[in-house]
Structures are given as C-alpha cells and as structure tokens.
Protein backbone atom coordinates (compact mmCIF):
# COMPACT_ATOMS: atom_id res chain seq x y z
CA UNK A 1 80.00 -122.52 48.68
CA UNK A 2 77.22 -123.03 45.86
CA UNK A 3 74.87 -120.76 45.32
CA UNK A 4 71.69 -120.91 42.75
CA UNK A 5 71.72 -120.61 38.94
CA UNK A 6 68.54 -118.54 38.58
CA UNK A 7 68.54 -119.33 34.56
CA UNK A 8 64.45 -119.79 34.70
CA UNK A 9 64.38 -115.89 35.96
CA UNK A 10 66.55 -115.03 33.68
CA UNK A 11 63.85 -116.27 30.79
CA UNK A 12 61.05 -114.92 32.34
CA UNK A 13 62.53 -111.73 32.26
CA UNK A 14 63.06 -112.42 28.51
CA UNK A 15 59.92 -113.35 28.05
CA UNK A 16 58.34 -110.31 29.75
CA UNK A 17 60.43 -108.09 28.28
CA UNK A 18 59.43 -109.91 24.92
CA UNK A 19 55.59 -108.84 25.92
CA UNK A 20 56.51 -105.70 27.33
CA UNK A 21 58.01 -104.33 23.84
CA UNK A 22 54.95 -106.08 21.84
CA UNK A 23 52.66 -104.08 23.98
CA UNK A 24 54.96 -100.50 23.35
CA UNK A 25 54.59 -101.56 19.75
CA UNK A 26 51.16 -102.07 19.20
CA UNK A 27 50.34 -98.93 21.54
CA UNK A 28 52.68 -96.87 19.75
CA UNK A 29 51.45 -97.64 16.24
CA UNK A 30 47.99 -97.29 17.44
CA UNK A 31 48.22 -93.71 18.97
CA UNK A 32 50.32 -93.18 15.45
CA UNK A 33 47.18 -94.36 13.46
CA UNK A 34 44.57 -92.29 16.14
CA UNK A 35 47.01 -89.10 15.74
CA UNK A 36 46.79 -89.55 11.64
CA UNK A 37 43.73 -89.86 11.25
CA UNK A 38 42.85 -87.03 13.42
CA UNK A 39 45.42 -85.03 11.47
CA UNK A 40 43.76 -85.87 8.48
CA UNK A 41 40.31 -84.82 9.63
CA UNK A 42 41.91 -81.94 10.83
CA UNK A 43 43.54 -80.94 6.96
CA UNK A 44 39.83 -82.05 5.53
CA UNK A 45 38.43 -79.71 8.12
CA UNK A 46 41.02 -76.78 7.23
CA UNK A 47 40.52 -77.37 3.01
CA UNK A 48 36.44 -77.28 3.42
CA UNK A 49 37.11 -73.52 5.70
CA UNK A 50 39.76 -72.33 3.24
CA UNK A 51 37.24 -73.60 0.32
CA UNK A 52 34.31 -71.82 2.45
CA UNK A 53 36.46 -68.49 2.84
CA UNK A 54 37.54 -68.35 -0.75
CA UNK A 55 34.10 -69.09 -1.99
CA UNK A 56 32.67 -66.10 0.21
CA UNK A 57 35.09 -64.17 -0.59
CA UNK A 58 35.10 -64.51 -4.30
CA UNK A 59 31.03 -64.47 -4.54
CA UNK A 60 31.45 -60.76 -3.07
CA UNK A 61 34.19 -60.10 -5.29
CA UNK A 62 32.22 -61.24 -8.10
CA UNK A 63 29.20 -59.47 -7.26
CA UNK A 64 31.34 -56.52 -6.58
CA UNK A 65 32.73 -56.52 -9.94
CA UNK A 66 29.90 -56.69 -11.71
CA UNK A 67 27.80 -53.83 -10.10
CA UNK A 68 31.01 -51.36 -10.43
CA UNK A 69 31.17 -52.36 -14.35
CA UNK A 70 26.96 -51.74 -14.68
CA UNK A 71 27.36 -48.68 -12.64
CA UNK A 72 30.73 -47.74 -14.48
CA UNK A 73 28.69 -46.13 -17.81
CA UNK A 74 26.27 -44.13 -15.64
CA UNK A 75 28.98 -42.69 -14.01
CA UNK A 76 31.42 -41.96 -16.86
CA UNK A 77 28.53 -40.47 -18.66
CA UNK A 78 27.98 -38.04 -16.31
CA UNK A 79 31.13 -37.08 -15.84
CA UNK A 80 31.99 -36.39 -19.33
CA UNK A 81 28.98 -34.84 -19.87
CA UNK A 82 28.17 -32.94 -17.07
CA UNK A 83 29.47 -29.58 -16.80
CA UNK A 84 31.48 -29.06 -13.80
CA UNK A 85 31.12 -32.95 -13.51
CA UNK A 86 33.11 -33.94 -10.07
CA UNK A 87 30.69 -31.27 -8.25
CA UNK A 88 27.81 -32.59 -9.42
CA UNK A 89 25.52 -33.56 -6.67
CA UNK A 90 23.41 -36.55 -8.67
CA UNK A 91 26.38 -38.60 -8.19
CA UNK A 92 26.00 -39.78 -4.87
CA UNK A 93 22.15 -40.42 -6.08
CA UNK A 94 23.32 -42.57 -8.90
CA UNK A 95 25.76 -44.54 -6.97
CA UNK A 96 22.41 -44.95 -4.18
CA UNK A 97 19.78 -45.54 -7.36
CA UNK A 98 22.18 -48.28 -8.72
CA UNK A 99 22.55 -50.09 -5.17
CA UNK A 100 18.77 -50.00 -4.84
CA UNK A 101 18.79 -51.10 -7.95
CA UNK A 102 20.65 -54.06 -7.53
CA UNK A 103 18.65 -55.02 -4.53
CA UNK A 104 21.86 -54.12 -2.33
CA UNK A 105 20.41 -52.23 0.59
CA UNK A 106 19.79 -55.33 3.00
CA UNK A 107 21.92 -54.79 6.01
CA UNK A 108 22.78 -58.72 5.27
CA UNK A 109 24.53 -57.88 2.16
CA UNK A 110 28.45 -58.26 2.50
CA UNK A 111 28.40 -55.61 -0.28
CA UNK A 112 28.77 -52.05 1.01
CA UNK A 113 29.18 -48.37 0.12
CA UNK A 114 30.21 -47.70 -3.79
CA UNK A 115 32.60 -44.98 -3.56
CA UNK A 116 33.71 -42.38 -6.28
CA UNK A 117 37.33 -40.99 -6.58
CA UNK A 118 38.73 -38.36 -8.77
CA UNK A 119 41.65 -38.52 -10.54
CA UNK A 120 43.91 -37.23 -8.04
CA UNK A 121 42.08 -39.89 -5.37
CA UNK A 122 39.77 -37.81 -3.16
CA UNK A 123 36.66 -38.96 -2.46
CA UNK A 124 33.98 -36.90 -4.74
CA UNK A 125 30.61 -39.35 -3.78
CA UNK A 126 29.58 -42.29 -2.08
CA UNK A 127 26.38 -44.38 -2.22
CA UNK A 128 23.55 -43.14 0.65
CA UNK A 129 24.62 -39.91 1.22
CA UNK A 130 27.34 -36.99 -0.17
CA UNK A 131 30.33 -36.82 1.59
CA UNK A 132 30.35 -34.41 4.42
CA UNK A 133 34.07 -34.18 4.50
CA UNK A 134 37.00 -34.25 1.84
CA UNK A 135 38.94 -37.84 2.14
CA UNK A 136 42.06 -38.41 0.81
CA UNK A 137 42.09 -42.13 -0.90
CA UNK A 138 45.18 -41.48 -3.07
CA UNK A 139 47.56 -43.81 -1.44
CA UNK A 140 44.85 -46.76 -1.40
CA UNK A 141 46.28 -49.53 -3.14
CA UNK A 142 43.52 -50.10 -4.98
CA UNK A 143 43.94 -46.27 -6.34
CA UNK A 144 47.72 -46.35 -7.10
CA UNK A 145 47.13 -49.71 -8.65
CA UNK A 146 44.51 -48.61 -11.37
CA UNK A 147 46.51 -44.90 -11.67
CA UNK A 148 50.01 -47.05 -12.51
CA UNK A 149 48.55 -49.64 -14.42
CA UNK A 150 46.57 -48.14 -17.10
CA UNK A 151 46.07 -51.82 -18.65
CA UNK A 152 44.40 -52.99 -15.65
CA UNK A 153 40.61 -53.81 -15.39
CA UNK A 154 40.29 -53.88 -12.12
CA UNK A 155 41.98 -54.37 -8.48
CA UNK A 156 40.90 -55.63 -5.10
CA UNK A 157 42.66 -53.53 -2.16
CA UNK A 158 44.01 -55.06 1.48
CA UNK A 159 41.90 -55.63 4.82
CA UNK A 160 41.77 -51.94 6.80
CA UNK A 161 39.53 -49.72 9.18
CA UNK A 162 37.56 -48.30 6.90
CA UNK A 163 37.11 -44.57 6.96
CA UNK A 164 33.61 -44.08 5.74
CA UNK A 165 31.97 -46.69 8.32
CA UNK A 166 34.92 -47.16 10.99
CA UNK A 167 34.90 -51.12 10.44
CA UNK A 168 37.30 -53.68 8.75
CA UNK A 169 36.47 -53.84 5.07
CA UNK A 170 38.34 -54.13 1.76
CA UNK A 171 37.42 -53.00 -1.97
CA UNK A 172 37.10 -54.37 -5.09
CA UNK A 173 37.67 -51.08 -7.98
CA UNK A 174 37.55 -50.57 -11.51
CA UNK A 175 38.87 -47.49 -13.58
CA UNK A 176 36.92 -44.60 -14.84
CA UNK A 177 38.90 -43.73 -18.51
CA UNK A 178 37.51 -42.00 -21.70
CA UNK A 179 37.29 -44.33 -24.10
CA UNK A 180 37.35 -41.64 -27.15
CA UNK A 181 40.82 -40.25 -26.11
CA UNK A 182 43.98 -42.01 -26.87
CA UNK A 183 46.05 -42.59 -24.50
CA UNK A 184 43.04 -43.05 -22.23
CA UNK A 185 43.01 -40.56 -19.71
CA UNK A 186 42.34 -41.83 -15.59
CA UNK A 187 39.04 -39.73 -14.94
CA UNK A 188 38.11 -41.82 -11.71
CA UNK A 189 37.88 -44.45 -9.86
CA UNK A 190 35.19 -46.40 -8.51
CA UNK A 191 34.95 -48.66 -5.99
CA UNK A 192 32.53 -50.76 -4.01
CA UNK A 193 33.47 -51.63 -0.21
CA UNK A 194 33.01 -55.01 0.88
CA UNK A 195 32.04 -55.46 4.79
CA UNK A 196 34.70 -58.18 6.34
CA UNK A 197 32.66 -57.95 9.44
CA UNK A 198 29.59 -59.47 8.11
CA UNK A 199 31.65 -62.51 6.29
CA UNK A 200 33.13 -62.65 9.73
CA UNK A 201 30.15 -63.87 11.22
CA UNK A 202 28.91 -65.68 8.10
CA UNK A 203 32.47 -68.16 9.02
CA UNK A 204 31.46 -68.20 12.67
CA UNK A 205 28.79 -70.95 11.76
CA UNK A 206 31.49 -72.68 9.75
CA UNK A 207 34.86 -72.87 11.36
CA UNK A 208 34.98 -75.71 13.69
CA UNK A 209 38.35 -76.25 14.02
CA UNK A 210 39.37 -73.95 17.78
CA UNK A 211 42.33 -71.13 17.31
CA UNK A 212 42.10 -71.55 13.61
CA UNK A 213 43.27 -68.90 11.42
CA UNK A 214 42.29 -68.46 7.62
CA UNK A 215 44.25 -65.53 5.57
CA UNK A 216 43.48 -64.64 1.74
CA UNK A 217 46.31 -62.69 0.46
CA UNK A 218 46.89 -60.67 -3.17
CA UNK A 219 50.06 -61.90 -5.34
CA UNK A 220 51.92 -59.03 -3.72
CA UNK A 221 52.04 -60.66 -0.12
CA UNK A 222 49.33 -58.12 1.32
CA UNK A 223 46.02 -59.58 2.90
CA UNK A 224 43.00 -59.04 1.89
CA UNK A 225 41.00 -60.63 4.53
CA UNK A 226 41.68 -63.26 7.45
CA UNK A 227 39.42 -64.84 10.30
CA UNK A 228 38.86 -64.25 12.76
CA UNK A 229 39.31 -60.40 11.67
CA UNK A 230 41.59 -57.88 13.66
CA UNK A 231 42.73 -56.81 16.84
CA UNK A 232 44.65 -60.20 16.39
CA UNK A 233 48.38 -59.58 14.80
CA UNK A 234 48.62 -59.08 11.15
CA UNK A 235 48.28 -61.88 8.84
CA UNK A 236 50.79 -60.96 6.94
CA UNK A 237 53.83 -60.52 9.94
CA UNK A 238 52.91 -64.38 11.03
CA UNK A 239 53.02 -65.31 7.30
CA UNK A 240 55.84 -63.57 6.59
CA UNK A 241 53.53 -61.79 3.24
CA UNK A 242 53.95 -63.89 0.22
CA UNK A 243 56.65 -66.07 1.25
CA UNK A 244 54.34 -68.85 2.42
CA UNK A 245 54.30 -69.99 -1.18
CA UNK A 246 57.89 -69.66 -1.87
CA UNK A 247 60.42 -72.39 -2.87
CA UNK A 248 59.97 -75.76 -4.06
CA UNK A 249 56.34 -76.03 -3.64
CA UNK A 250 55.90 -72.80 -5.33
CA UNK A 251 55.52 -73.58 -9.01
CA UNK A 252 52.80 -76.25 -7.94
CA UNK A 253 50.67 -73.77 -6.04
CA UNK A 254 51.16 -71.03 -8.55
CA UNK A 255 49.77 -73.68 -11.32
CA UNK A 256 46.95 -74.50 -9.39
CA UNK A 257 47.86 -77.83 -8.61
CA UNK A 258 45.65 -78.11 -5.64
CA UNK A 259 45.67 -77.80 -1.75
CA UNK A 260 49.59 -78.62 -0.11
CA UNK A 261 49.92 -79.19 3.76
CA UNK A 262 53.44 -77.49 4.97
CA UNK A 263 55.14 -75.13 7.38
CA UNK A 264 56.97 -72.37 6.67
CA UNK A 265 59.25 -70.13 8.49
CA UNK A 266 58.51 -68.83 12.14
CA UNK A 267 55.43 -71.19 11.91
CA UNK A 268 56.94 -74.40 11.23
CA UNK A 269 57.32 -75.28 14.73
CA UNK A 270 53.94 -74.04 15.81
CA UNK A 271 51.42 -74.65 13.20
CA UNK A 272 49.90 -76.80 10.88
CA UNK A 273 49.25 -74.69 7.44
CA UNK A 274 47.20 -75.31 4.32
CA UNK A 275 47.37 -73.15 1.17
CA UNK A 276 44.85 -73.51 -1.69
CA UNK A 277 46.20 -71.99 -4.99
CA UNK A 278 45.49 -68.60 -6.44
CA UNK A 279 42.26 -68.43 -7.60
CA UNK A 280 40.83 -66.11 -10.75
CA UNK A 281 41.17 -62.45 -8.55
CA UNK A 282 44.88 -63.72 -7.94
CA UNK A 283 44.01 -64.89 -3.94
CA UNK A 284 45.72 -67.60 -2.27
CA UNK A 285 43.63 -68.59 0.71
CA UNK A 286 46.14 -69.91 3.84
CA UNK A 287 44.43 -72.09 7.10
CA UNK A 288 46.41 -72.17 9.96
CA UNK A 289 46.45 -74.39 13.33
CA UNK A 290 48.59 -74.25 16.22
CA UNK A 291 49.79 -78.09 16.56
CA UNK A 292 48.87 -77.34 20.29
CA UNK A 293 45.76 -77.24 19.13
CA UNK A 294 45.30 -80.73 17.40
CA UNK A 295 47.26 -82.09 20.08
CA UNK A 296 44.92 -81.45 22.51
CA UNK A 297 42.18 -82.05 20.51
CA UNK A 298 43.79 -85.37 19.49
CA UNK A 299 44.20 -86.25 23.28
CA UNK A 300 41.15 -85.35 24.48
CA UNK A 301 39.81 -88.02 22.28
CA UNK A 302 41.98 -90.43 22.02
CA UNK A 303 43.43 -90.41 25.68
CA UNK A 304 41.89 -93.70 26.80
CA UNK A 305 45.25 -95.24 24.32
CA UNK A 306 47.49 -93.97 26.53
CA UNK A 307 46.12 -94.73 29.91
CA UNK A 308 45.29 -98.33 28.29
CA UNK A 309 49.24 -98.26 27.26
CA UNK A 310 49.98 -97.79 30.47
CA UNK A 311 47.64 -99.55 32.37
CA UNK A 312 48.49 -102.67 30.33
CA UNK A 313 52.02 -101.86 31.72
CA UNK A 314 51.49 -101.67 34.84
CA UNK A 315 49.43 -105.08 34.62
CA UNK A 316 52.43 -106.17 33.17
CA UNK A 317 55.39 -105.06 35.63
CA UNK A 318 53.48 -106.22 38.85
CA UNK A 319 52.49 -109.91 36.58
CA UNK A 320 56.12 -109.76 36.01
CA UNK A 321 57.00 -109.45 39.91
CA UNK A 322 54.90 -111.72 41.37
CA UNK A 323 55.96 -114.57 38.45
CA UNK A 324 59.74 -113.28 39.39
CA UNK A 325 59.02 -113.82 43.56
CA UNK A 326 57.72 -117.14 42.88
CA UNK A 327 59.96 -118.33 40.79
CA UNK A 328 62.78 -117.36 42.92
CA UNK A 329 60.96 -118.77 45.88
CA UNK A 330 60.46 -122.10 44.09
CA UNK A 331 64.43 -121.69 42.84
CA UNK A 332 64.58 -121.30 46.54
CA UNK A 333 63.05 -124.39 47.25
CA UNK A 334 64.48 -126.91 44.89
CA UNK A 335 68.42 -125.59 45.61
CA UNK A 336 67.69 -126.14 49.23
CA UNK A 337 66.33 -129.74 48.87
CA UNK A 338 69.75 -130.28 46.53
CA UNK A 339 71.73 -128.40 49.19
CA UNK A 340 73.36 -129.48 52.86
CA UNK A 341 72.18 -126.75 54.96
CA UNK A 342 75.40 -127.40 57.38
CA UNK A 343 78.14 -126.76 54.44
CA UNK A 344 76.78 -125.40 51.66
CA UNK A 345 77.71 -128.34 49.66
CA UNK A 346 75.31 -130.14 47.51
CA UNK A 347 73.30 -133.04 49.00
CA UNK A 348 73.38 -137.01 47.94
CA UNK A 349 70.56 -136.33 46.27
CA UNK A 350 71.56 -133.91 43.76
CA UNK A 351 75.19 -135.61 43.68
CA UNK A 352 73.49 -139.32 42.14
CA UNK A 353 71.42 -137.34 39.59
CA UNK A 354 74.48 -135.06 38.23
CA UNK A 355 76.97 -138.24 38.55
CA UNK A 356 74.27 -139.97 35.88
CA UNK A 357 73.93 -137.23 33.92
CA UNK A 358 78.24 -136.71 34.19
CA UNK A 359 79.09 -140.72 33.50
CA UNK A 360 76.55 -140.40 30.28
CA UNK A 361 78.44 -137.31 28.83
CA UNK A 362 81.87 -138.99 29.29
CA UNK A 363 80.48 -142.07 28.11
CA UNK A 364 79.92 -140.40 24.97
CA UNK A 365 82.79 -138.65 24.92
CA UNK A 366 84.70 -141.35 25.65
CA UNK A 367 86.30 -138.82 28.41
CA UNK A 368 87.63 -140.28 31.51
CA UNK A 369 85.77 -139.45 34.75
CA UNK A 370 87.20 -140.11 38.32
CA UNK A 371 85.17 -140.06 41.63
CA UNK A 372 86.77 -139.47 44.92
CA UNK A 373 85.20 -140.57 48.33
CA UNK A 374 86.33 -138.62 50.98
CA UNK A 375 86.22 -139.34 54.63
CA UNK A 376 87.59 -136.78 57.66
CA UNK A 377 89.99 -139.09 60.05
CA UNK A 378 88.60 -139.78 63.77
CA UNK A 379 86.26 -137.54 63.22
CA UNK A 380 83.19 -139.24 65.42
CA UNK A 381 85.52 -139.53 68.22
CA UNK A 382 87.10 -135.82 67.91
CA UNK A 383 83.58 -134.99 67.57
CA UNK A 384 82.53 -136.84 70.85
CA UNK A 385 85.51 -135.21 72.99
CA UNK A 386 85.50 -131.54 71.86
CA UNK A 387 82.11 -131.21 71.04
CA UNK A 388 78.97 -130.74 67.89
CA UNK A 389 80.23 -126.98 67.25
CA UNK A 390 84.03 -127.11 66.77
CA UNK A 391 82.92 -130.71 64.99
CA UNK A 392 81.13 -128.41 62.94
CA UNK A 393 83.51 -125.52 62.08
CA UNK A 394 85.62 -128.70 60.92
CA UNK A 395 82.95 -129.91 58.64
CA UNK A 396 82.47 -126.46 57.40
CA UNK A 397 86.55 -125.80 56.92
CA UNK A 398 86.69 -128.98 54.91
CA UNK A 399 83.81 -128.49 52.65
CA UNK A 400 85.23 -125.19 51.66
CA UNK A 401 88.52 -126.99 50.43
CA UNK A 402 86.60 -129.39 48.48
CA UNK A 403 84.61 -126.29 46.73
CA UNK A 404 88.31 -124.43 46.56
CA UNK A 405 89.34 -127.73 44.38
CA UNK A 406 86.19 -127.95 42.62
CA UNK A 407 86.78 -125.17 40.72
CA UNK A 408 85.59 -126.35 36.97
CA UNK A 409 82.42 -125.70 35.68
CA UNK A 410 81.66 -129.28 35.37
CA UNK A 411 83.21 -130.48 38.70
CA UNK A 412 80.73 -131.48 41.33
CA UNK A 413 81.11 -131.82 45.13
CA UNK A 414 78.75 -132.89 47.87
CA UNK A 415 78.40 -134.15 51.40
CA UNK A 416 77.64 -137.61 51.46
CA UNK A 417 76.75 -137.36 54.94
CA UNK A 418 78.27 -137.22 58.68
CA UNK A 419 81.55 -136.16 57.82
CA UNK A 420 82.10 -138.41 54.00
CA UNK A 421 81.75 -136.36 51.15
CA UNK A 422 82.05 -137.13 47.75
CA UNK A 423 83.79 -135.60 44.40
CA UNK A 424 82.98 -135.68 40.63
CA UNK A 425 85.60 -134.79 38.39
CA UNK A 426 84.69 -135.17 34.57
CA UNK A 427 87.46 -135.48 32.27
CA UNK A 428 90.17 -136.66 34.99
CA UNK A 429 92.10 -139.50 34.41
CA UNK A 430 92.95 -141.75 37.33
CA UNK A 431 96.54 -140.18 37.81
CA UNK A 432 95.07 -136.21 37.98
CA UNK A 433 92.54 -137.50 40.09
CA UNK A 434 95.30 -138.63 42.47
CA UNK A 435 97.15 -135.70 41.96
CA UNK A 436 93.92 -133.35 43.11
CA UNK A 437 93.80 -135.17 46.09
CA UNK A 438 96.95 -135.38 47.25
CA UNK A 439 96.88 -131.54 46.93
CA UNK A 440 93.45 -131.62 48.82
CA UNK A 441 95.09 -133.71 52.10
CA UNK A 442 97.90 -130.73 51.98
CA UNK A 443 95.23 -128.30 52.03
CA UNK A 444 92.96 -129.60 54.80
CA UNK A 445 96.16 -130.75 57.05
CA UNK A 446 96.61 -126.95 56.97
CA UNK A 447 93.53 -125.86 58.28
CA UNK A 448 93.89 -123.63 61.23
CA UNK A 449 90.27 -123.22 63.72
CA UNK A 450 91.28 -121.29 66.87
CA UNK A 451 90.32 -123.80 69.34
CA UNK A 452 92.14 -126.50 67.68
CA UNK A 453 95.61 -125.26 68.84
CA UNK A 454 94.66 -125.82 72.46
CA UNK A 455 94.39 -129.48 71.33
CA UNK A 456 97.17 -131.88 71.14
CA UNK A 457 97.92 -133.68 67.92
CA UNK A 458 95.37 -130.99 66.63
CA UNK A 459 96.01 -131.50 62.26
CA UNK A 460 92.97 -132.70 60.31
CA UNK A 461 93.11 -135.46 58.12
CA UNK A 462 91.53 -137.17 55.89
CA UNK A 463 91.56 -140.53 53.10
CA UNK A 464 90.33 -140.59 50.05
CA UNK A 465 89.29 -143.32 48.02
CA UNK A 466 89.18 -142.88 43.91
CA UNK A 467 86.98 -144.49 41.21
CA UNK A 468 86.92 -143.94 37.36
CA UNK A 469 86.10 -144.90 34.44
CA UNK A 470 89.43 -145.60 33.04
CA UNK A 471 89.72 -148.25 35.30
CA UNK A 472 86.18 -149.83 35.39
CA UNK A 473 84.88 -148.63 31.90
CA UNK A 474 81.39 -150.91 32.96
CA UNK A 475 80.52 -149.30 36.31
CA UNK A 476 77.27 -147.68 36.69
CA UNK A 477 77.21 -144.24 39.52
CA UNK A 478 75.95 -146.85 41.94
CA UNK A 479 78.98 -148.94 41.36
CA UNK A 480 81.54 -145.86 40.91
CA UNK A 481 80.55 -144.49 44.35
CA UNK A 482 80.86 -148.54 45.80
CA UNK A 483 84.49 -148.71 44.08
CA UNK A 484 85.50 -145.06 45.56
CA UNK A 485 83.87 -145.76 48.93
CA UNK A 486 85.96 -149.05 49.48
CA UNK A 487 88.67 -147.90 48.19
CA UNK A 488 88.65 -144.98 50.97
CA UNK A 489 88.54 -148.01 53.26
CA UNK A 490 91.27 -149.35 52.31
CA UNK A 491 93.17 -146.22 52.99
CA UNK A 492 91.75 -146.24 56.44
CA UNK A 493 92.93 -149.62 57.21
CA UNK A 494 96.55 -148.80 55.50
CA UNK A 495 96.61 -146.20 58.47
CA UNK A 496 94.62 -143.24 57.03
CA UNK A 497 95.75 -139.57 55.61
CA UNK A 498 96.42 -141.50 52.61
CA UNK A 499 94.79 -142.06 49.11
CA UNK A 500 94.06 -145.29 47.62
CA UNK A 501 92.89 -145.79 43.90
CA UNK A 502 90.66 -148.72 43.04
C-alpha cells in the first residue's frame, strides 16, 4: 500500500535545526563576550587592589626606613658612648622623643613601636615605655637577617602576632654597627613595627572584589602581609611560598615586566591569580579569586543571556511543533485527496498528473513507457451475488498485487475506479510490459479469501489491456490510457483472463 513521502517535514526540520544552531551560536558567543569582559573587569579590579596594597605597604615601609636611619645615630651614639650603654634607661625616651618627633603618635599611623635589640637579639627598649619583661627576638628574621648579612642595609620581617601589642604586625630593621671598627662589629638592631591591622581596614574601603585575597611576599617565599589578615590559612601554604613565580613566566616577573594573570599549582583549578613584580623592598604582591566567585558574580549579572538562550529555545521547539503538526496534517490532506481510501492505491487524480509528468521524462529520454489497464473479470455480477464486503476484500487482494508488481521507484499504480485500475511502468518496452502482466494474472488467479472456497468456479481473473510509447510514439496520457483501456476490451471480448497489446 502507499504511504506519504513527508520530504516538506523533513526540510522544516532542516530549517529549524538551521535556526536552532544560529541561535546556540550567537548565545554562546554572547555569554563568551559577557563572561570576558567581566573577567577583565575583574583582573582591572584585582591590579588597582594589588597596586593599592603594594602602595600602602611600601609608603609604611618607606616611612619606616627612614625614621629607623634618623633615629639610627641617636641611638648608636649612645650606645658607644654611654657607659654601661644597653642598661641605659634614656633609650626607651629617645626611641619615644624621636616618634614624637616625627609626628608618629596618632593612633591612625600604620607606623608602630620602634624597638631596640642587642646584639645577641633581646629586646633592650622600645618606644612609649621600657620593657617590663626580657624578650627574646633572636630568631626574628629580620634579626638573623641583619646578624648573617653584615652587607645588608636593611630587612623587612614576615606577618606574625606581635609580642609587644598582641596584634598582626611586621617590621622593617636596620643594623646598629660601629663605623670606626673594621670588620664592623653588630652592636644592635633596630626596628620599627608596622601595624597590619590598621592597613587592614585602610583596604576594607578598597577591595571590592568578594572572597578576594591579596598576599605580599619577600624573595624568600615568606609573607609579609595578606588581606584580609589572619585567622584565615597561611598565605604562603595556598601559594605554595615563592613558587607562584616559578617557571616560564618567571624571568618576566623577576624583570619587572608588569602584571601576568595565571594559576599555579593547587590553585589552578580554583582561582584566578594576579602577580605584580617585585618592587624596590624585593615584594611581589599576589591577588587571588576563587573562579566561584566571578562566576557568580558574572551570573548574577548577566543571567538574563541565559534565560533569553533558552527562552528563545523554547519559542523555537514549540514554533517548530506546531509548523511540524500542520504540515503533517496538510501532508495528511493532500495524500488522501491523491489516495483511494478503499485500497490504498493512488486515485485518478494523482495517476493523470504523474502519467504527464512520466510520458515527459521518457519523452526526453527517449525511454519507452507502457501503460496497462486493468479490469477484474465479472466482477459487478460476483459483486451483486456474494455481496459489497467479500466484493471488497477482492478489490483490496488485487490492489495489493498490483503494489507487489509495482515495485520500482518510478512505477505508479492506481484505481481507476469500480474495480479498473491502471499501471505506469516507465522504461518498459511493450514485450516486459506483457511479461509483468502475464505474471500479474498468475498472481491474482492465486488469490485465496476464505469465503471464496465455498463458491464454485471461485478463481479471480482479470484482462489487461497495454499502451506504450514504443508503439504510439505521438500519444498524449489522455490517448495512452484510451489505447490501454480498449485494448483491455478487446481482451474481454476475446473471452477475458487474457492480455491484449494495442
């Protein structure tokens, strides 16, 4: 039996699938555009805190440095001069006269406490007040540093609790030596504490950027300070000390060849990091962002793309259903007003537009084409006597021989009407044409319909009549279908169950 060739579906579907991977496109490369430029905010963001952290940092540094070096002769004068020098109580009144001095007693300051060591790195006097108990700073860096490097100027020391006020601080130090002697003996050391606590909240109006980190860490992988400041984990165990700026972007951090965006070790897989070069102290300042973090940030923004994306989708896949239901209902349509609703063949009316279309293709192919008109023997009067629903199991059982001999692409069948039906058979000459339906009368005289055995004389026939092209080159489908129809006459009048060729 025929069924429909839904070939207009099957471009829609193109089409919409055409659409549907335009629309994936364009969303896709727009959410990549939304999520760059949010990551590039992001890095701007992260170089203006690691610029504001290493400027703060340095300015106190600075400062640092240059009260310890005015404060440095004071001291070494009256320790060299002084008898019984280190138990002298006008130190701790010259380190407090030379902070007052410098205008650093504001509580605001980052500066803190200056601090005076002996050689052997106990604490001998401190700015404000003497010390009321003997600390031990000898295994400070800042204090092994100066002791093991006698060329050394000066040193900065790592983030810690501080001792003397119980909150996170680091130092900047310079060396106490007598310059007359040679070598130049250590005499002290003296350092000024700088209050991470106070820069802390100085970055709290600055850092925008939520479950940022910032680190500033010495040449020797230890940290110096980070935001925001302790109980949070180490600095140094999530950046693994110095190795941040290890490997191939080493040599262009170490040069100072500006900020580089890159993730190392553990973090690579969590965070976004940004490292800024060492600056003059020998500080490399390092941001760091969980990507969880600009992800949401990025989505909470730009989340209207993806419900658009798949909104539009959506729009899409039900546009794309309803087109497909009517299409398939107007499919529908057309093959059943081409189609005989009793057999399943095609109607007349699709058979005399494919037999023009057919004769004009072999026409200019110069391809033979044969027609066969087909007519079932007695059938009004077996129809009459046994009655419209064995009449029509007969109809049926016939049409589905036709179809079973119809089997080319090309070939076309159809019920002419009442119980004629008609054949198309492109590229048949006049002698295959015979040949097919000679093997068609064996096939239907073998039809076997329960009811029929009860009937005497019960075989189906039926006579053909054949037209082509080889024989009346001229015809037009009008005339081919006259030719075939009276030449199925003819077989009726020769005594049927035959097949005559026109």
């Amino acid at each position: 039996m025929l069924t429909g060739k839904p070939t207009s579906r099957k471009k829609i579907k193109r089409f919409f699938l055409l659409i549907l991977t335009l629309v994936l496109i364009i969303g896709g490369l727009s959410v990549y555009s939304a999520w760059r430029s949010c990551l590039l905010k992001t890095e701007d963001q992260m170089k203006r805190d690691a610029s504001a952290v290493s400027l703060l940092v340095n300015n106190s540094l600075e400062s640092g440095l240059k009260i310890l070096r005015l404060t440095e002769p004071r001291i070494t004068g009256k320790i060299l001069h002084g008898k019984d020098a280190w138990k002298n109580p006008e130190l701790s009144a010259v380190l407090s006269s030379c902070m007052e001095e410098f205008g650093l007693t504001s509580s605001n300051d980052q500066l803190g406490f200056l601090i005076l060591l002996d050689a052997s790195g106990y604490l001998i006097a401190r700015s404000g007040e003497d010390p009321h108990r003997k600390l031990d700073f000898s295994d400070r860096y800042f204090f092994t540093d100066l002791r093991d490097n006698p060329s050394k100027q000066f040193t900065a020391s790592s983030l810690r609790i501080s001792e003397t006020t119980g909150s996170p601080a680091f130092h900047i130090a310079i060396p106490l030596r007598n310059s007359k002697s040679s070598p130049k003996p250590l005499l002290g050391v003296l350092s000024l504490q700088i209050d991470a606590e106070k820069i802390d909240r100085e970055l709290e109006k600055i850092v925008q950027n939520p479950g940022e980190r910032i680190v500033m860490m010495m040449s020797n992988g230890m940290t110096i300070f980070q935001y925001p400041l302790p109980p949070l984990p180490q600095a140094t165990d999530l950046l693994e000390n110095s190795r941040v700026i290890q490997g191939p972007m080493a040599s262009h951090v170490m040069q100072g060849g500006g900020a580089f965006l890159g993730s190392v070790g553990n973090i690579a897989a969590r965070s976004h990091v940004i490292t800024l070069p060492h600056d003059k102290f020998g500080l490399s300042t390092s941001v760091l962002i969980p990507r969880q973090s600009i992800a949401t940030a990025f989505w909470s923004v730009n989340s209207h793309l993806l419900y658009l994306t798949v909104l539009t989708i959506l729009l899409i896949g039900l546009f794309y259903i309803g087109v497909c239901s009517q299409t398939r209902n107007l499919e529908k349509a057309i093959f059943d007003s081409k189609t005989d609703s009793n057999t399943g063949l095609w109607n007349r009316r699709h058979l005399e537009e494919e037999l023009t279309r057919l004769l004009s293709q072999a026409l200019r192919t110069n391809s033979p084409l044969s027609v066969l008109f087909i007519d079932i023997d007695h059938f009004k009067s077996f129809n009459d006597t046994n009655g419209h629903d064995l009449g029509d199991k007969v109809l049926n059982a016939v049409a589905q021989c036709i179809t079973n001999m119809a089997k080319r692409p090309l070939d076309c069948s159809c019920r002419w009407g009442g119980e004629e039906f008609v054949m198309v058979l492109p590229e048949t000459s006049p002698e295959d044409a015979v040949k097919i339906s000679n093997q068609l009368m064996a096939m239907v005289g073998r039809i076997e319909i329960g009811q029929l055995s009860k009937i005497p004389n019960h075989a189906i026939t039926i006579s053909v009549g054949i037209a082509s092209t080889a024989l009346s080159p001229d015809a037009t489908p009008d005339e081919l279908i006259v030719i075939a129809d009276h030449a199925m006459l003819r077989a009726k009048e020769e005594g049927r169950n035959r097949v005559v060729l026109a």
